[in-house]
C-alpha atoms as a PDB file:
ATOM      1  CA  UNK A   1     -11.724   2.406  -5.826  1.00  0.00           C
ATOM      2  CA  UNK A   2     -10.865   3.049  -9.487  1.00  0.00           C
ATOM      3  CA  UNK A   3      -7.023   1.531  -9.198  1.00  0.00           C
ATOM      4  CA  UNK A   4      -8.023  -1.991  -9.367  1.00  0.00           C
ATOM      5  CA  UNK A   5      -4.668  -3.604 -10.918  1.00  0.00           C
ATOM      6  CA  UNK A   6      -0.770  -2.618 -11.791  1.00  0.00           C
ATOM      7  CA  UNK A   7       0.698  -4.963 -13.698  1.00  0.00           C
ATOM      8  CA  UNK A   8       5.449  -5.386 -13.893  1.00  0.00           C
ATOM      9  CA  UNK A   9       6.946  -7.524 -16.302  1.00  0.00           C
ATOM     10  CA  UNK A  10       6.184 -10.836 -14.334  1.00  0.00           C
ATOM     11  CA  UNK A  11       4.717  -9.146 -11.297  1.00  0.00           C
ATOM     12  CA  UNK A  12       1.021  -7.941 -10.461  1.00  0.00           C
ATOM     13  CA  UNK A  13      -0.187  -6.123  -7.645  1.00  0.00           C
ATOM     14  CA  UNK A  14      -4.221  -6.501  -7.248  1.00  0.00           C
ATOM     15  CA  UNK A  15      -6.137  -4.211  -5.436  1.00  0.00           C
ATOM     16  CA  UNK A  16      -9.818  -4.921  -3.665  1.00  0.00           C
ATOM     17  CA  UNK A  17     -12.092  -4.403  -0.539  1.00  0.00           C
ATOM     18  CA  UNK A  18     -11.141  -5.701   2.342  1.00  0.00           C
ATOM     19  CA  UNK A  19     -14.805  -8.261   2.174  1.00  0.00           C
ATOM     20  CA  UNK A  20     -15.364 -11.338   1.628  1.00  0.00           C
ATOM     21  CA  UNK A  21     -17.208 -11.012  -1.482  1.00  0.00           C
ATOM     22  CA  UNK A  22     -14.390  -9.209  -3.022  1.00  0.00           C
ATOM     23  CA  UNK A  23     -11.729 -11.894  -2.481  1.00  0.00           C
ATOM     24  CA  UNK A  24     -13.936 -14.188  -4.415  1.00  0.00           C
ATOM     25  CA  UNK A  25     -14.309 -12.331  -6.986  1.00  0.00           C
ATOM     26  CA  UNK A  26     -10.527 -11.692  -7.426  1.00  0.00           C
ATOM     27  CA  UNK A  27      -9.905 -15.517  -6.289  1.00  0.00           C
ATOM     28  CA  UNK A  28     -12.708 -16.560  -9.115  1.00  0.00           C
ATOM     29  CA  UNK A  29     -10.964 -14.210 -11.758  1.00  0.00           C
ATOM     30  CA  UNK A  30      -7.092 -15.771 -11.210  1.00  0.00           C
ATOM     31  CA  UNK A  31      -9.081 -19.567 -11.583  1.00  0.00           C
ATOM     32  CA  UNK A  32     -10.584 -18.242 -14.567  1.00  0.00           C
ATOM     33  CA  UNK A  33      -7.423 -17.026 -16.376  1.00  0.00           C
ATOM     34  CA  UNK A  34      -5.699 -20.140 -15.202  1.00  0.00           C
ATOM     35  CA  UNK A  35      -7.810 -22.191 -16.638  1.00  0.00           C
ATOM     36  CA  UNK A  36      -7.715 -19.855 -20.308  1.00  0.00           C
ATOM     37  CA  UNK A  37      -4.246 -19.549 -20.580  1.00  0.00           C
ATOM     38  CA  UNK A  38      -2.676 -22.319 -18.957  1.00  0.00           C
ATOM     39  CA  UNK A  39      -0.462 -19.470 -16.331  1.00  0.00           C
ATOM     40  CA  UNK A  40      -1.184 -20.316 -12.593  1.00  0.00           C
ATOM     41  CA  UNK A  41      -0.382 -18.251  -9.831  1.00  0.00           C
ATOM     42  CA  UNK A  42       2.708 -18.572  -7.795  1.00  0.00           C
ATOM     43  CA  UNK A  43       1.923 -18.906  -4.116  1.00  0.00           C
ATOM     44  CA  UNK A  44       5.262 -18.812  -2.625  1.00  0.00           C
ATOM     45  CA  UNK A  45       5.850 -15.938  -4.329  1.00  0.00           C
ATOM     46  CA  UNK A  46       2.166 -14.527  -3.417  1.00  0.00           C
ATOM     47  CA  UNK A  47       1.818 -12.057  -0.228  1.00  0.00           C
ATOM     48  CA  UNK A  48      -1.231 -10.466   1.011  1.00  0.00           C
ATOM     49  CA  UNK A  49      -1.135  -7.129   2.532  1.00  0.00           C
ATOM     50  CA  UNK A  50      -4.566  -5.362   4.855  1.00  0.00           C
ATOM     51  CA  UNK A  51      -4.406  -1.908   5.085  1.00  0.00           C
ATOM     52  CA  UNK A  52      -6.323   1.531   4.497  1.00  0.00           C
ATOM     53  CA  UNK A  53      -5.498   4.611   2.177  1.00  0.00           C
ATOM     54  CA  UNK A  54      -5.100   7.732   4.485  1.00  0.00           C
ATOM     55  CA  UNK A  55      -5.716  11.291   2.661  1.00  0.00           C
ATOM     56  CA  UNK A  56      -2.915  13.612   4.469  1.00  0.00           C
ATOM     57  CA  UNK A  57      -3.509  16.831   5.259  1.00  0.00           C
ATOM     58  CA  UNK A  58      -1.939  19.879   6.502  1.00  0.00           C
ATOM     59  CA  UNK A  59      -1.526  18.886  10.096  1.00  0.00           C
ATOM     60  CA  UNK A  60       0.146  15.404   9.349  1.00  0.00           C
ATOM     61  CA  UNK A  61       3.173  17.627   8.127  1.00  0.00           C
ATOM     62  CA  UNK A  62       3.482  20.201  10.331  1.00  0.00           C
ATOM     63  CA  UNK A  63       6.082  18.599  11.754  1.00  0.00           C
ATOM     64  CA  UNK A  64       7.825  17.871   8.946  1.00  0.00           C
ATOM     65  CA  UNK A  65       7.905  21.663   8.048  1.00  0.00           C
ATOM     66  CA  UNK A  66       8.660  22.717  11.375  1.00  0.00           C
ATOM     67  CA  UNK A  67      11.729  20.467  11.614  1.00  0.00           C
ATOM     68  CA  UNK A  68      12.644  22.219   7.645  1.00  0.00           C
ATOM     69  CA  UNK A  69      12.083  25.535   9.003  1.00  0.00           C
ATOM     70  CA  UNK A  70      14.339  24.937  12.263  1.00  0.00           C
ATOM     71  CA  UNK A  71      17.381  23.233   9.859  1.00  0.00           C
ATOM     72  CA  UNK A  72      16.883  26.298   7.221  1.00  0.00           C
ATOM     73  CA  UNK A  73      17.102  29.042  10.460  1.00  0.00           C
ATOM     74  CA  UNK A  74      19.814  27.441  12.050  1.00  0.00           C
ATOM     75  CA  UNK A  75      22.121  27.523   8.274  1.00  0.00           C
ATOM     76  CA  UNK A  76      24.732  30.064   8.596  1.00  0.00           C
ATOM     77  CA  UNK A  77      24.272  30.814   4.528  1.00  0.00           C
ATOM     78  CA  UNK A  78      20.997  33.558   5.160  1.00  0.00           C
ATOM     79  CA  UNK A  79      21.726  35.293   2.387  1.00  0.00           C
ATOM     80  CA  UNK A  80      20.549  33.231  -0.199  1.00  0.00           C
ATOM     81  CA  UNK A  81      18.524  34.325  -3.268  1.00  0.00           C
ATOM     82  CA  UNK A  82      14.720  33.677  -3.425  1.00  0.00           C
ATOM     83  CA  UNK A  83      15.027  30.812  -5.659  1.00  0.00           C
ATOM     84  CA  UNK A  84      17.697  29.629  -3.847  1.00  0.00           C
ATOM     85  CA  UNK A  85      16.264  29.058  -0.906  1.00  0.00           C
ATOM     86  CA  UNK A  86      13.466  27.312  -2.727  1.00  0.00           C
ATOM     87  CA  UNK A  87      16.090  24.633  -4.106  1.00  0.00           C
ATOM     88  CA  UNK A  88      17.583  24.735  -0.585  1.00  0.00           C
ATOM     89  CA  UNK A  89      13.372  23.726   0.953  1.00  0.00           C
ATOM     90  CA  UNK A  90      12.941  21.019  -1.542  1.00  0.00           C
ATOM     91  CA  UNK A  91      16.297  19.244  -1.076  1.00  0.00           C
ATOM     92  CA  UNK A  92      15.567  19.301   2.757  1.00  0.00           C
ATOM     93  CA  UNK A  93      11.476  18.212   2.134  1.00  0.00           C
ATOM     94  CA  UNK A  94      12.693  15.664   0.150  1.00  0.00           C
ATOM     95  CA  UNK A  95      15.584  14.140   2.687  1.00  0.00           C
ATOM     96  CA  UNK A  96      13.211  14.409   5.680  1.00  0.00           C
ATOM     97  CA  UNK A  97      10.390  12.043   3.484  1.00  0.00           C
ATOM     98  CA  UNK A  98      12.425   9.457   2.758  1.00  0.00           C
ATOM     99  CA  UNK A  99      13.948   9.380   6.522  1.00  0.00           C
ATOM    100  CA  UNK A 100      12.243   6.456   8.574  1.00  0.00           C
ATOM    101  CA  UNK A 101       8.943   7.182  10.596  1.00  0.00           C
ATOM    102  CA  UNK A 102      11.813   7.063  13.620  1.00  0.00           C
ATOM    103  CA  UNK A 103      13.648   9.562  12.892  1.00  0.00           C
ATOM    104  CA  UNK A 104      10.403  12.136  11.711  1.00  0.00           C
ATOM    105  CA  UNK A 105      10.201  11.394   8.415  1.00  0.00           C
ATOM    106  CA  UNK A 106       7.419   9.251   6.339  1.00  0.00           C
ATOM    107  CA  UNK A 107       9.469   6.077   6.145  1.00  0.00           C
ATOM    108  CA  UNK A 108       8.554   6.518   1.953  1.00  0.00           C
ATOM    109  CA  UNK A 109      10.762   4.830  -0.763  1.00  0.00           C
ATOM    110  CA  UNK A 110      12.833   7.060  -3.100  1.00  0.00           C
ATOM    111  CA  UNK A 111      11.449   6.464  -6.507  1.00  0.00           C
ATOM    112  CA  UNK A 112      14.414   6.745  -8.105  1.00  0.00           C
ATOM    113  CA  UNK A 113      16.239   4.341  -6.416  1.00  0.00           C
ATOM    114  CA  UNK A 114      13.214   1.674  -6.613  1.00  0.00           C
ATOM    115  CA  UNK A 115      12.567   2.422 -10.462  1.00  0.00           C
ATOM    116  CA  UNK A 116      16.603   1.552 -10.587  1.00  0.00           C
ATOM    117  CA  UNK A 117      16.429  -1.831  -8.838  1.00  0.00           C
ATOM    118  CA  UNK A 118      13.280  -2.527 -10.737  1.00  0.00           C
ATOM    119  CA  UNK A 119      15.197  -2.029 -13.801  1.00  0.00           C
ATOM    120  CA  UNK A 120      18.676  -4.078 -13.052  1.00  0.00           C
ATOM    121  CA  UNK A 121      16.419  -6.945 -11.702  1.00  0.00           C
ATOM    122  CA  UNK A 122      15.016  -6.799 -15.238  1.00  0.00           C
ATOM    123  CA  UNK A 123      18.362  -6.981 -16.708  1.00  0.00           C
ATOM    124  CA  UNK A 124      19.662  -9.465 -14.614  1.00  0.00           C
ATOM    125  CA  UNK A 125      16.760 -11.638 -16.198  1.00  0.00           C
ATOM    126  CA  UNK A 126      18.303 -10.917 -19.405  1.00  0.00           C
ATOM    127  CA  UNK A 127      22.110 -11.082 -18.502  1.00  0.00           C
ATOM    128  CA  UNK A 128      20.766 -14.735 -17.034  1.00  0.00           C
ATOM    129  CA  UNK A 129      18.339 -15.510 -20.300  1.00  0.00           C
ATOM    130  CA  UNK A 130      16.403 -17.669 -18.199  1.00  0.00           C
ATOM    131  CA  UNK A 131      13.291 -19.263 -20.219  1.00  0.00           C
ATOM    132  CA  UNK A 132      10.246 -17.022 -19.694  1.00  0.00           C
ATOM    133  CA  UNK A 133       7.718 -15.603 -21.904  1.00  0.00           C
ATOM    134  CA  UNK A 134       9.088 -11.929 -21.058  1.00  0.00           C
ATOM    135  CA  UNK A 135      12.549 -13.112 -21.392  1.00  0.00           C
ATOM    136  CA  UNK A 136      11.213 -15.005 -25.239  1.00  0.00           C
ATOM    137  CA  UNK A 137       9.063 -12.007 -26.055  1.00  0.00           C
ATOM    138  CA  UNK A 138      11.972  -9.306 -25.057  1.00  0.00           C
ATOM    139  CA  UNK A 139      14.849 -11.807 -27.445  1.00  0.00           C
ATOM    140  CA  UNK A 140      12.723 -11.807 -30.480  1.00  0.00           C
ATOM    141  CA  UNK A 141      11.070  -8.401 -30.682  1.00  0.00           C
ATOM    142  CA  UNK A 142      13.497  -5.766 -28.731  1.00  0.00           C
ATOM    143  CA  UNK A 143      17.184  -7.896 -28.738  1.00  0.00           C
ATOM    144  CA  UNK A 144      16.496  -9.536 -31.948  1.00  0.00           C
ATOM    145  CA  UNK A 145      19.280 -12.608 -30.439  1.00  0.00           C
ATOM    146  CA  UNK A 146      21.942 -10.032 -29.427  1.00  0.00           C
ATOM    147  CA  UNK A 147      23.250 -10.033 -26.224  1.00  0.00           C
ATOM    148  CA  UNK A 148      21.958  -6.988 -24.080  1.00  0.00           C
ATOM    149  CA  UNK A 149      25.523  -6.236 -23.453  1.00  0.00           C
ATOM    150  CA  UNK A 150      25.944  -5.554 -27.776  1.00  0.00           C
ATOM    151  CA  UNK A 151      23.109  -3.530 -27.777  1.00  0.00           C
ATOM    152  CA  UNK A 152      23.969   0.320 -28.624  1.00  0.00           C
ATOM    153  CA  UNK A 153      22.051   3.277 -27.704  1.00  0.00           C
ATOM    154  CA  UNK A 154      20.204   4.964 -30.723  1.00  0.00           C
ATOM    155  CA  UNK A 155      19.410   8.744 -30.810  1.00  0.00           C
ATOM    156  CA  UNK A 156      15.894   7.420 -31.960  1.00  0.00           C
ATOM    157  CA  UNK A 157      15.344   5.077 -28.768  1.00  0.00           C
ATOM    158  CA  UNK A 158      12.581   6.098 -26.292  1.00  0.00           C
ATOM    159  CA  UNK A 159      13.839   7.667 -22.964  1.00  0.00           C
ATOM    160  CA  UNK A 160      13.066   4.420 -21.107  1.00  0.00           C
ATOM    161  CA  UNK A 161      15.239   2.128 -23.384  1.00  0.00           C
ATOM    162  CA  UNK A 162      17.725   5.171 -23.159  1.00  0.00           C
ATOM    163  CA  UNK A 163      17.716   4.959 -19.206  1.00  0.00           C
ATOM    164  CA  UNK A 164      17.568   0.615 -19.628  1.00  0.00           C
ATOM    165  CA  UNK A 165      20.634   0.837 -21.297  1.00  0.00           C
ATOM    166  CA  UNK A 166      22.483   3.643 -18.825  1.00  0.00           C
ATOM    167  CA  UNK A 167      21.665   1.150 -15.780  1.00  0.00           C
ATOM    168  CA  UNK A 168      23.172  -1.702 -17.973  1.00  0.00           C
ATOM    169  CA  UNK A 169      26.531   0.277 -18.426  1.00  0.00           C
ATOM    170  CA  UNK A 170      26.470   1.486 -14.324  1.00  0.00           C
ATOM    171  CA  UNK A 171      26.391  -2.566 -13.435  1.00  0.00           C
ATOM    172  CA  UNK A 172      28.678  -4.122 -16.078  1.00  0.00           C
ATOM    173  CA  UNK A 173      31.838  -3.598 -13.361  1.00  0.00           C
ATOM    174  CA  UNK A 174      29.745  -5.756 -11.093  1.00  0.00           C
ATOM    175  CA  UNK A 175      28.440  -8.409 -13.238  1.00  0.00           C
ATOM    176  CA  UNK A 176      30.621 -12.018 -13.308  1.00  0.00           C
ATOM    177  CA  UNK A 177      29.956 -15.042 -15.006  1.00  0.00           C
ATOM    178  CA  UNK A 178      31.395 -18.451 -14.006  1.00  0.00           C
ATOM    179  CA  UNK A 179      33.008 -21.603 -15.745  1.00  0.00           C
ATOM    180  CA  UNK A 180      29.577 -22.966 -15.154  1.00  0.00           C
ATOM    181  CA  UNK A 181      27.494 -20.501 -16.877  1.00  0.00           C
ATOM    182  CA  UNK A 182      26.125 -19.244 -13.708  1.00  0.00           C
ATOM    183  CA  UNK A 183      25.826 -15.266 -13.354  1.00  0.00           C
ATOM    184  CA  UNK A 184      27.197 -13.588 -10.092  1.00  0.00           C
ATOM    185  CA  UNK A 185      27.048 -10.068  -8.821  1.00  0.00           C
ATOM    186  CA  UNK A 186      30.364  -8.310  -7.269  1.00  0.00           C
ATOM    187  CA  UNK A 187      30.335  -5.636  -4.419  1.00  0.00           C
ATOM    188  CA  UNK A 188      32.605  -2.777  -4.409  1.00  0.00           C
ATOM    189  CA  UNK A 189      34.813  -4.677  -2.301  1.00  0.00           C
ATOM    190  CA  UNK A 190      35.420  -7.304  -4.737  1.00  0.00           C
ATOM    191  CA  UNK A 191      32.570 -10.147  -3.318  1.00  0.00           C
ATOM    192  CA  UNK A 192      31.114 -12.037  -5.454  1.00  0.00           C
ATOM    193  CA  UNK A 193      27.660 -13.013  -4.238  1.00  0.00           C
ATOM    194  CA  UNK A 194      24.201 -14.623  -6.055  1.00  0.00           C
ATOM    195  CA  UNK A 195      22.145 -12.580  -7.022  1.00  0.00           C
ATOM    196  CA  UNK A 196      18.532 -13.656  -6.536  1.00  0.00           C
ATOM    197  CA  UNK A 197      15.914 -11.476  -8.274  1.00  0.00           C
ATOM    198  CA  UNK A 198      12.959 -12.942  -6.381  1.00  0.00           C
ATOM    199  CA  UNK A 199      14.182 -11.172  -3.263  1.00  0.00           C
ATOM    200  CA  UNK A 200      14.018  -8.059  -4.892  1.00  0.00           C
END
C-alpha cells in the first residue's frame, strides 16, 4: 500500500490495513502530533470508512460498452467521420460512468464538478475570513489583506490561482452578506440559504 496519506487545506484522508496493529499505529501517530503541535483531531468531523480496492478488468465493463455500442447503432447520424465517432464514444463512456450503479453506470463522481465544490468551499472560507491557520497563512502570503473579491487575475498566475479566481467570478451573483456580517448563499431562484462548508 504505497498511498498512505492525502492531505486538503484543513482535511486529511489516512489510509491503512484493515488490522488492529495498523489502527494503533495511525491512532499512536495523531497522539503524537497532538501532543507536538498543540492541533487535535476533530471527532465529529472524523468518519471511518472499511472497504477493499478492486482492480477492474475487461469483463466488469462489458456492459458498459455494450450499452455504448447499442446507443451509438441505434443514432440516426452513421455517417460520421472516424474521429468523430471517437468524440461521439468518449462523450457516451463518460455519461454512462458517472450514471448511478442503478441505472448501469459506476455510480463515480465527476471530477470536475468535485474539484469545483472543493474550490468554492475554499473560497467561502475566505469570503467568511473565519480565524484559521489556512485562512492566516492564505491573508498574509497569497491576499496580502485584500479582499479575495479585489484580487485581479495576472497573466503570470499559475493555472490553479487562474481557475481559483474563475470559480470566484461564477459565484459572486450568489454570494450575500447581511447587516450582521453573516455570509449567505442565493439559489437561482432568489433563496437565500446558509451555507455550511462542513457539509461539503
Amino acid at each position: 500500500m504505497r498511498l498512505t496519506h492525502v492531505c486538503f487545506a484543513d482535511d486529511l484522508l489516512v489510509f491503512l490495513h484493515g488490522d488492529v496493529n495498523s489502527v494503533k499505529v495511525i491512532k499512536q501517530a495523531l497522539e503524537d502530533f497532538s501532543s507536538v503541535s498543540g492541533l487535535f483531531p476533530n471527532m465529529n468531523k472524523t468518519n471511518v470508512f472499511f472497504g477493499s480496492l478492486k482492480r477492474l478488468g475487461i469483463a466488469d465493463y462489458k456492459e458498459i460498452i455494450d450499452k455504448i455500442r447499442k446507443k451509438i447503432d441505434n443514432w440516426k447520424n452513421k455517417h460520421l467521420s472516424y474521429a468523430g465517432r471517437l468524440q461521439l464514444i468518449a462523450s457516451v463512456a463518460w455519461e454512462v460512468v458517472y450514471n448511478p450503479k442503478n441505472q448501469g453506470g459506476l455510480g463515480l463522481k465527476s471530477l470536475k464538478e468535485w474539484n469545483d465544490v472543493l474550490l468554492i468551499k475554499q473560497l467561502w472560507k475566505l469570503i467568511e475570513k473565519k480565524d484559521s491557520l489556512w485562512f492566516n497563512w492564505v491573508n498574509l502570503v497569497k491576499l496580502k489583506g485584500k479582499s479575495i473579491w479585489k484580487i485581479e487575475c495576472k497573466q503570470s498566475d499559475n493555472w490553479g490561482r487562474k481557475y481559483q479566481l474563475k470559480m470566484r467570478d461564477r459565484i459572486k451573483d450568489h454570494v450575500r452578506e447581511d447587516n450582521d456580517g453573516m455570509v449567505n448563499w442565493v439559489t437561482n431562484s432568489g433563496k437565500i440559504v446558509p451555507y455550511n462548508t462542513s457539509q461539503v
